[in-house]
N, C-alpha and C. Protein backbone atom coordinates (compact mmCIF):
# COMPACT_ATOMS: atom_id res chain seq x y z
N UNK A 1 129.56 101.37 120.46
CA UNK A 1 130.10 100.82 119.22
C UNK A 1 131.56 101.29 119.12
N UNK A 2 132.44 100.28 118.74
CA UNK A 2 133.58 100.39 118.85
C UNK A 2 134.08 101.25 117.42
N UNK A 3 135.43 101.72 116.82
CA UNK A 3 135.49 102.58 115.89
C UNK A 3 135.71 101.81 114.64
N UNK A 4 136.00 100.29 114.79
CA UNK A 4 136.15 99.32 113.97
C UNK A 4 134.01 99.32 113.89
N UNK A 5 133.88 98.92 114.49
CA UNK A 5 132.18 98.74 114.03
C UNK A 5 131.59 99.83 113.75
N UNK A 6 132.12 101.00 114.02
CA UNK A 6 131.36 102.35 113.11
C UNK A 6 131.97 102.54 111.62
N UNK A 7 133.11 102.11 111.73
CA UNK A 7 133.30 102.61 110.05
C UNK A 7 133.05 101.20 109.10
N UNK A 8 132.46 99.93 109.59
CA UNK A 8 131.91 99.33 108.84
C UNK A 8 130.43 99.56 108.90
N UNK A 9 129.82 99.90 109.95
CA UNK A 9 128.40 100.58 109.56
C UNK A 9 128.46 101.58 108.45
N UNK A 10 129.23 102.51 108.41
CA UNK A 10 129.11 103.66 107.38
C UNK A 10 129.30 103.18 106.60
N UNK A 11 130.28 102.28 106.03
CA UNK A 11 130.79 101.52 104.50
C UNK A 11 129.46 101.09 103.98
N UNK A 12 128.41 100.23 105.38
CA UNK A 12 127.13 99.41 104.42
C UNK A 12 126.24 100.47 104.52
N UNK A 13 125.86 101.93 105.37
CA UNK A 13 125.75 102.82 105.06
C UNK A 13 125.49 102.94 103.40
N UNK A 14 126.89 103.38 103.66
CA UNK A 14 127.28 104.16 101.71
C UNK A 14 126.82 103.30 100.52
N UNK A 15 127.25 101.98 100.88
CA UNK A 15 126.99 100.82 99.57
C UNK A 15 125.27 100.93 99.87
N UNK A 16 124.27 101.17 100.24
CA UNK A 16 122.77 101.24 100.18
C UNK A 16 122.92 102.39 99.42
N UNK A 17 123.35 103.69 100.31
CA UNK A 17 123.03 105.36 99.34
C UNK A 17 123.46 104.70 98.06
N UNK A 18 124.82 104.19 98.21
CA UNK A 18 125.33 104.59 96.23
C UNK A 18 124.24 103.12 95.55
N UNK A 19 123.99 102.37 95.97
CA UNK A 19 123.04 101.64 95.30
C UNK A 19 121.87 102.73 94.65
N UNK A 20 121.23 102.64 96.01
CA UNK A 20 120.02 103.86 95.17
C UNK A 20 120.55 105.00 94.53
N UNK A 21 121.33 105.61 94.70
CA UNK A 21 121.86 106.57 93.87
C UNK A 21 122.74 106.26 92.18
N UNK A 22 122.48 104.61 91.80
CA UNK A 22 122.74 104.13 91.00
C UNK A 22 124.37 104.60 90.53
N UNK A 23 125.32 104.59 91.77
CA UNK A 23 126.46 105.01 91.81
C UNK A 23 127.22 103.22 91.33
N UNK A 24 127.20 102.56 90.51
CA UNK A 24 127.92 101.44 90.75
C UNK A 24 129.20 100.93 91.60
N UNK A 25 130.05 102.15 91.01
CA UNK A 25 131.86 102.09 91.65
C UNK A 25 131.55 102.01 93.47
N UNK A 26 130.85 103.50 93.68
CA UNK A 26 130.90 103.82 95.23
C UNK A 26 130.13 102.17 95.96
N UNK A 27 129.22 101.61 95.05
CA UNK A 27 128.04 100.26 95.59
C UNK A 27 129.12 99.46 95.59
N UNK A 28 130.13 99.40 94.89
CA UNK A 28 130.83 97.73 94.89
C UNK A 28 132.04 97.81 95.12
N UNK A 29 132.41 99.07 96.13
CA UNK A 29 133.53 99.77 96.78
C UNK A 29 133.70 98.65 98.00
N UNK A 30 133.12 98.47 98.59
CA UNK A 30 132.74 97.56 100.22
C UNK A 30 132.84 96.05 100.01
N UNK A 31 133.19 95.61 98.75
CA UNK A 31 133.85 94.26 98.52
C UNK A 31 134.87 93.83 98.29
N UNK A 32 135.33 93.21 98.68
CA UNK A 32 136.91 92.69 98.80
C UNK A 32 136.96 92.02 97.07
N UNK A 33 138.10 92.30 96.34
CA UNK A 33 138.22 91.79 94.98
C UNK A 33 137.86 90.50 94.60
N UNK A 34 138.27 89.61 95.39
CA UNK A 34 137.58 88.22 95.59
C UNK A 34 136.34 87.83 96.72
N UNK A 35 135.89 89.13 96.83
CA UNK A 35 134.14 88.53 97.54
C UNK A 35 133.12 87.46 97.00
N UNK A 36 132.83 87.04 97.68
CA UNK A 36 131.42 86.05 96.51
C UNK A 36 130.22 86.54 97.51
N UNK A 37 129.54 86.09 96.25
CA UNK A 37 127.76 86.63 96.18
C UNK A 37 127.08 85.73 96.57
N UNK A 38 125.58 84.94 97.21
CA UNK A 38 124.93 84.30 96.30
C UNK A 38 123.69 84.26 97.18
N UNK A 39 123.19 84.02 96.05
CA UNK A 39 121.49 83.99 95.95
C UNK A 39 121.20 82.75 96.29
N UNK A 40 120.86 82.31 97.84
CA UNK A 40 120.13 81.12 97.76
C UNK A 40 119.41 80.76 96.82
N UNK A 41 118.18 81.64 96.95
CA UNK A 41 116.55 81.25 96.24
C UNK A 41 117.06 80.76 94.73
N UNK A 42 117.95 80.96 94.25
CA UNK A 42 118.29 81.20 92.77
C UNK A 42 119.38 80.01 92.03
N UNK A 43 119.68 79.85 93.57
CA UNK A 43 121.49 78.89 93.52
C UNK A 43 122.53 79.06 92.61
N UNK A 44 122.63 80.69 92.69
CA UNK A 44 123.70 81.25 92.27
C UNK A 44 124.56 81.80 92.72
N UNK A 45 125.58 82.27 92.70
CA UNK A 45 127.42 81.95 93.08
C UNK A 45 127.43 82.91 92.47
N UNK A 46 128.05 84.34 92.70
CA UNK A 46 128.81 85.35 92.06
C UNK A 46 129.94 85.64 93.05
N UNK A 47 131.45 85.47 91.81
CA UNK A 47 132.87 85.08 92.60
C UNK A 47 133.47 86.66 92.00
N UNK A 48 133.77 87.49 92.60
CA UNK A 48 134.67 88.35 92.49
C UNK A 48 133.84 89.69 92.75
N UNK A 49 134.24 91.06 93.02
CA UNK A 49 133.58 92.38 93.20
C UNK A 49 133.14 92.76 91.31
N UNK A 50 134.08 92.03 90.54
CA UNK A 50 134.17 92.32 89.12
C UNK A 50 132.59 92.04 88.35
N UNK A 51 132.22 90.48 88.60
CA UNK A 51 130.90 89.50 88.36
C UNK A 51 129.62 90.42 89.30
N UNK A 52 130.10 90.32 90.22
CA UNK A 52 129.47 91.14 91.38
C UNK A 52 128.34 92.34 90.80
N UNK A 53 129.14 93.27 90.37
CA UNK A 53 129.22 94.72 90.06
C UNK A 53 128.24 94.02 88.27
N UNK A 54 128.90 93.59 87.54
CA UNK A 54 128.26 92.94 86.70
C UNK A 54 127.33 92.58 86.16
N UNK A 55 126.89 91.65 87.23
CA UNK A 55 125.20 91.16 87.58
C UNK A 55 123.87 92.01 87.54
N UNK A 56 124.46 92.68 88.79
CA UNK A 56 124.00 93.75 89.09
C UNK A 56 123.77 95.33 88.20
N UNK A 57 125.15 95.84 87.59
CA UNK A 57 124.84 96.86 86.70
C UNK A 57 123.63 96.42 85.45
N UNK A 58 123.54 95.02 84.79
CA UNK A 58 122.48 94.83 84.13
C UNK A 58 121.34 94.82 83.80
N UNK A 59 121.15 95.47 85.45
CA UNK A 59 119.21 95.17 85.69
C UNK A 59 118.70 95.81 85.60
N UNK A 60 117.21 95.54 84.04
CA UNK A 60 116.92 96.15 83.65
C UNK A 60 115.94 97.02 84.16
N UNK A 61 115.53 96.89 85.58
CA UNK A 61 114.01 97.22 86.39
C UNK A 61 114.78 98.69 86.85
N UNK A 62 113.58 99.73 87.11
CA UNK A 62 114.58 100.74 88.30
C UNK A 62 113.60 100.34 89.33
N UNK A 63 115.01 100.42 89.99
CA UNK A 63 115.60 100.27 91.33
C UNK A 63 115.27 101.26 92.38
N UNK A 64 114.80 100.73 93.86
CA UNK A 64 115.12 101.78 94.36
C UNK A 64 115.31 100.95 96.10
N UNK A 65 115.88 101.25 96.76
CA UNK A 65 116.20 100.41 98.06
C UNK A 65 115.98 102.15 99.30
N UNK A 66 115.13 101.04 99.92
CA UNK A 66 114.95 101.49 101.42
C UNK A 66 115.49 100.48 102.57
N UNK A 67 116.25 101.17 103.29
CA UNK A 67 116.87 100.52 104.37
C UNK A 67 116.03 100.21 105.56
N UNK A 68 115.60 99.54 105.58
CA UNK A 68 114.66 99.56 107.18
C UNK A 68 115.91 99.22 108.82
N UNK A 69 117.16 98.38 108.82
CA UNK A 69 117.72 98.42 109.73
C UNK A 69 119.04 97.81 109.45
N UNK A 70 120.05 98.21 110.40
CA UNK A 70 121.55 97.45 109.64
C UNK A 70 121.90 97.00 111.34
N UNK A 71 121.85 95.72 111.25
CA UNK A 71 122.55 95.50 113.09
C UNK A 71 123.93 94.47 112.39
N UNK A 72 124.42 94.33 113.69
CA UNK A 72 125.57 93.73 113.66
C UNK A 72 126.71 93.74 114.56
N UNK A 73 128.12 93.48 114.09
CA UNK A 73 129.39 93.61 114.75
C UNK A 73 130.30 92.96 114.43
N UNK A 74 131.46 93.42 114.58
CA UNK A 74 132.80 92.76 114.08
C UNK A 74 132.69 92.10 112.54
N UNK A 75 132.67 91.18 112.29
CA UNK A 75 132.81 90.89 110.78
C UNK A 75 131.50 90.10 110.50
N UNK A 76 130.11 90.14 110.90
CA UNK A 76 128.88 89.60 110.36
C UNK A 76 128.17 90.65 110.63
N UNK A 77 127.21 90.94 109.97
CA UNK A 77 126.21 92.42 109.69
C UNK A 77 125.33 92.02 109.02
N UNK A 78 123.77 92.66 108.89
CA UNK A 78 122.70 92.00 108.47
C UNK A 78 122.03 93.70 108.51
N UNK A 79 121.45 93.82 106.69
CA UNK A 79 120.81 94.51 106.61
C UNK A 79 119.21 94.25 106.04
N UNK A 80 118.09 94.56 106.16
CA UNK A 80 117.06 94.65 106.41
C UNK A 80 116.10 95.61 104.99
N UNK A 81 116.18 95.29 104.04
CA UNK A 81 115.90 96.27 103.22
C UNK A 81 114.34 96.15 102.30
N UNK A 82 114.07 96.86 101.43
CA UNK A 82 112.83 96.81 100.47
C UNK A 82 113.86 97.44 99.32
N UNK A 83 113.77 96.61 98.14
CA UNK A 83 114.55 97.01 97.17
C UNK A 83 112.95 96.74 96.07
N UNK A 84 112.72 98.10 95.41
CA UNK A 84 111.91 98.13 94.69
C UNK A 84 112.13 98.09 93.32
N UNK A 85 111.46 97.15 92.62
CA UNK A 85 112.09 96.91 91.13
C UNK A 85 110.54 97.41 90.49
N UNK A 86 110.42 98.24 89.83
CA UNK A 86 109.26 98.70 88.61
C UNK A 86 108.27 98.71 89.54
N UNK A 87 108.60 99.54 90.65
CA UNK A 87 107.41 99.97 91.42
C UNK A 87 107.00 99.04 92.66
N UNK A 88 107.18 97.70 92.63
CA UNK A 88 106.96 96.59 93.35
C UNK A 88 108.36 96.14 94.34
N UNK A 89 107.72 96.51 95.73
CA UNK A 89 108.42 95.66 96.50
C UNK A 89 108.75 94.21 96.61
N UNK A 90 110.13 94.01 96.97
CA UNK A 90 110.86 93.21 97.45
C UNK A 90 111.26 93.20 98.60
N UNK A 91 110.75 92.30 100.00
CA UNK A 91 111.83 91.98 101.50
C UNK A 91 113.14 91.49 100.87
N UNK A 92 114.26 92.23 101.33
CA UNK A 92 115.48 91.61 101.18
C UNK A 92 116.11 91.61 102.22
N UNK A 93 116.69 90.36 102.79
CA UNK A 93 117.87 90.33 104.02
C UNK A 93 119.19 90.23 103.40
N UNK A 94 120.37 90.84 103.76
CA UNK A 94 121.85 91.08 103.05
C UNK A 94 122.62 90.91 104.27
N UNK A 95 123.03 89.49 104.31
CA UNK A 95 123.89 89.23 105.41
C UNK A 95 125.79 89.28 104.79
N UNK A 96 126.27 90.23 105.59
CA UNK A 96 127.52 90.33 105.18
C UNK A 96 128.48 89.96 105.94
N UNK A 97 129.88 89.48 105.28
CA UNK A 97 130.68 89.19 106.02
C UNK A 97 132.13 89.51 105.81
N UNK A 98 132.36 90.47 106.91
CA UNK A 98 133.95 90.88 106.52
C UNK A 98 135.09 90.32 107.15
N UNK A 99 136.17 91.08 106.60
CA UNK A 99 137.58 90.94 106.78
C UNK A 99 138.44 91.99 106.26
N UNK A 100 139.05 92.48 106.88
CA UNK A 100 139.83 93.75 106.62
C UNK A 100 139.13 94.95 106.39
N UNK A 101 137.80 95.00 106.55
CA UNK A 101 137.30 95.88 106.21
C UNK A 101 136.91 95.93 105.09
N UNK A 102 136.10 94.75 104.35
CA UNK A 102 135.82 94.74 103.21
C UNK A 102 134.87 93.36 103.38
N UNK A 103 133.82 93.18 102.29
CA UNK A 103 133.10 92.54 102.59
C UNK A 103 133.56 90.91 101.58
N UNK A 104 133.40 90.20 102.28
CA UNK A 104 134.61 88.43 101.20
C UNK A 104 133.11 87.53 100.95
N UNK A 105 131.96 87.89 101.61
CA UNK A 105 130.84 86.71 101.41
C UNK A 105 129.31 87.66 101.87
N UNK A 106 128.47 87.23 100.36
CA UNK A 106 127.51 88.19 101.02
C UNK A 106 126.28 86.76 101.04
N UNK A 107 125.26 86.69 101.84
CA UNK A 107 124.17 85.99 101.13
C UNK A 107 122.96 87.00 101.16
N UNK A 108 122.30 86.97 100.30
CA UNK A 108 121.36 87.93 99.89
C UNK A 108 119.66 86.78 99.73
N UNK A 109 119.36 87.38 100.75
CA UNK A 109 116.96 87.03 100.78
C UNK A 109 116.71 87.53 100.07
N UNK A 110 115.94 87.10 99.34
CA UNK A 110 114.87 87.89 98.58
C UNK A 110 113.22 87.22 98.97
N UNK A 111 112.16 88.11 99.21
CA UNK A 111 110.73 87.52 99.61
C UNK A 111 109.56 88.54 99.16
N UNK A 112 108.85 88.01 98.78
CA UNK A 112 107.76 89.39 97.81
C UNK A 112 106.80 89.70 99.47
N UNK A 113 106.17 90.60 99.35
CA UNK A 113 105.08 90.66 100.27
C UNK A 113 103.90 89.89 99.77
N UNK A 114 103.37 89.82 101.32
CA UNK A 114 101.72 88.60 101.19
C UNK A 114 101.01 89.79 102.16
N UNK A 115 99.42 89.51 102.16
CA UNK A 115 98.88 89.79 103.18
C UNK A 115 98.35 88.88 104.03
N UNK A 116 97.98 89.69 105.39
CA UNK A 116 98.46 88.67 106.67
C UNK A 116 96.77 88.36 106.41
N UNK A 117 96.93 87.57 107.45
CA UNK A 117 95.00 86.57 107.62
C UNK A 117 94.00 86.95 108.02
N UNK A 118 93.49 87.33 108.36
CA UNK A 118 91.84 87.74 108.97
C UNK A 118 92.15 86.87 110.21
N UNK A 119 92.34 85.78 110.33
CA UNK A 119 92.95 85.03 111.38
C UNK A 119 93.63 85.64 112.93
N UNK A 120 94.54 86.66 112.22
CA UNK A 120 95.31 86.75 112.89
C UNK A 120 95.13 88.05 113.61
N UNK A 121 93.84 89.41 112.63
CA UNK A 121 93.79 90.18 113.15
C UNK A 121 93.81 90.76 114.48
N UNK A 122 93.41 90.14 115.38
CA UNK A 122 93.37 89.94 117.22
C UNK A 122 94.48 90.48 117.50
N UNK A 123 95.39 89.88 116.86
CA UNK A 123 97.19 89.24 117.22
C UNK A 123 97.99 90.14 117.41
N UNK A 124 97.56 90.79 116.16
CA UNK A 124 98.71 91.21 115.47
C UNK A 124 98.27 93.20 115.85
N UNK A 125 100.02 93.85 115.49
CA UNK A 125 99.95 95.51 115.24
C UNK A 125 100.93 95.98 114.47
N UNK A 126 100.50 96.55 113.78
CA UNK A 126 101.46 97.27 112.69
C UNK A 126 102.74 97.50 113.06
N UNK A 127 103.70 97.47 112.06
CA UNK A 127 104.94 97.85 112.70
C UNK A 127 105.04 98.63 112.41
N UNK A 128 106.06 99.78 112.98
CA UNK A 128 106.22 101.35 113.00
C UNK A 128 106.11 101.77 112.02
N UNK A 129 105.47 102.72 111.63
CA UNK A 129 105.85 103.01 110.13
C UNK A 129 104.65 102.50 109.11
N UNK A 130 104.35 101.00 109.47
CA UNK A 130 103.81 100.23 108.37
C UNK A 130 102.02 100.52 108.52
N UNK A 131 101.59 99.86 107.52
CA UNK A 131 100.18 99.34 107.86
C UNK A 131 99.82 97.81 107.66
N UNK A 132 99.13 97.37 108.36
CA UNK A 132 99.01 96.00 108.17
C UNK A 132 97.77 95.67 106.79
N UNK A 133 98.12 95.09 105.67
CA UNK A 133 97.58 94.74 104.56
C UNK A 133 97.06 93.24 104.85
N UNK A 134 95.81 93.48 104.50
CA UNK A 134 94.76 92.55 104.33
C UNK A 134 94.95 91.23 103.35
N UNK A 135 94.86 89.84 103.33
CA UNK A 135 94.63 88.76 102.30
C UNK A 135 94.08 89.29 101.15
């Protein structure tokens, strides 16, 4: 990893810690002043780090985000997370995209968990860490 792709790993690094650490400033540090947001699932558009930060400081659930993986390079990066709102998981994918070292376009997944099939038991093996949950 080159020293340009390590100190944007640490930036999305930090913006996860200061998320869960309900740090707002340090979370919405890693956006460029005119970044935009948006929520497919939702078809919403958030235009600036200002709206951004905004949105977000409002929510009334606590929060808590686990990182499961951050890959990437040069100016597209994709993080991998469980952002827990009132106890209940959320899959979230956070695809980012920089420039100068700052992030100008994020799109953000959101997907609840299901359990897998009886079907599939044969198939399938837990992923590291996990257990596989039943229908």
């Amino acid at each position: 990893m080159d020293a340009a792709d390590s100190r944007t790993r640490a930036a999305i690094e930090e913006h996860w810690r200061a998320s869960e650490r309900g740090d707002g400033d340090a979370e919405h540090a890693v956006y460029a002043a005119d970044a935009i947001l948006d929520y497919p699932q939702s078809g919403e558009r958030f235009r600036g780090r200002a709206a951004i930060s905004a949105q977000r400081g409002g929510h009334p659930a606590d929060r808590h985000f686990t990182v499961h993986r951050i890959t990437g390079g040069g100016d597209l990066w994709v993080s991998e997370c469980v952002i827990t709102y009132d106890g209940v998981p959320t899959y979230s994918v956070s695809i980012m995209e920089f420039a100068d070292g700052q992030v100008v376009h994020e799109t953000q997944y959101f997907a609840d968990a299901f359990g897998a099939p009886e079907r599939r038991a044969a198939l399938a093996e837990p992923m590291p860490g996990r257990t596989i949950t039943g229908a």
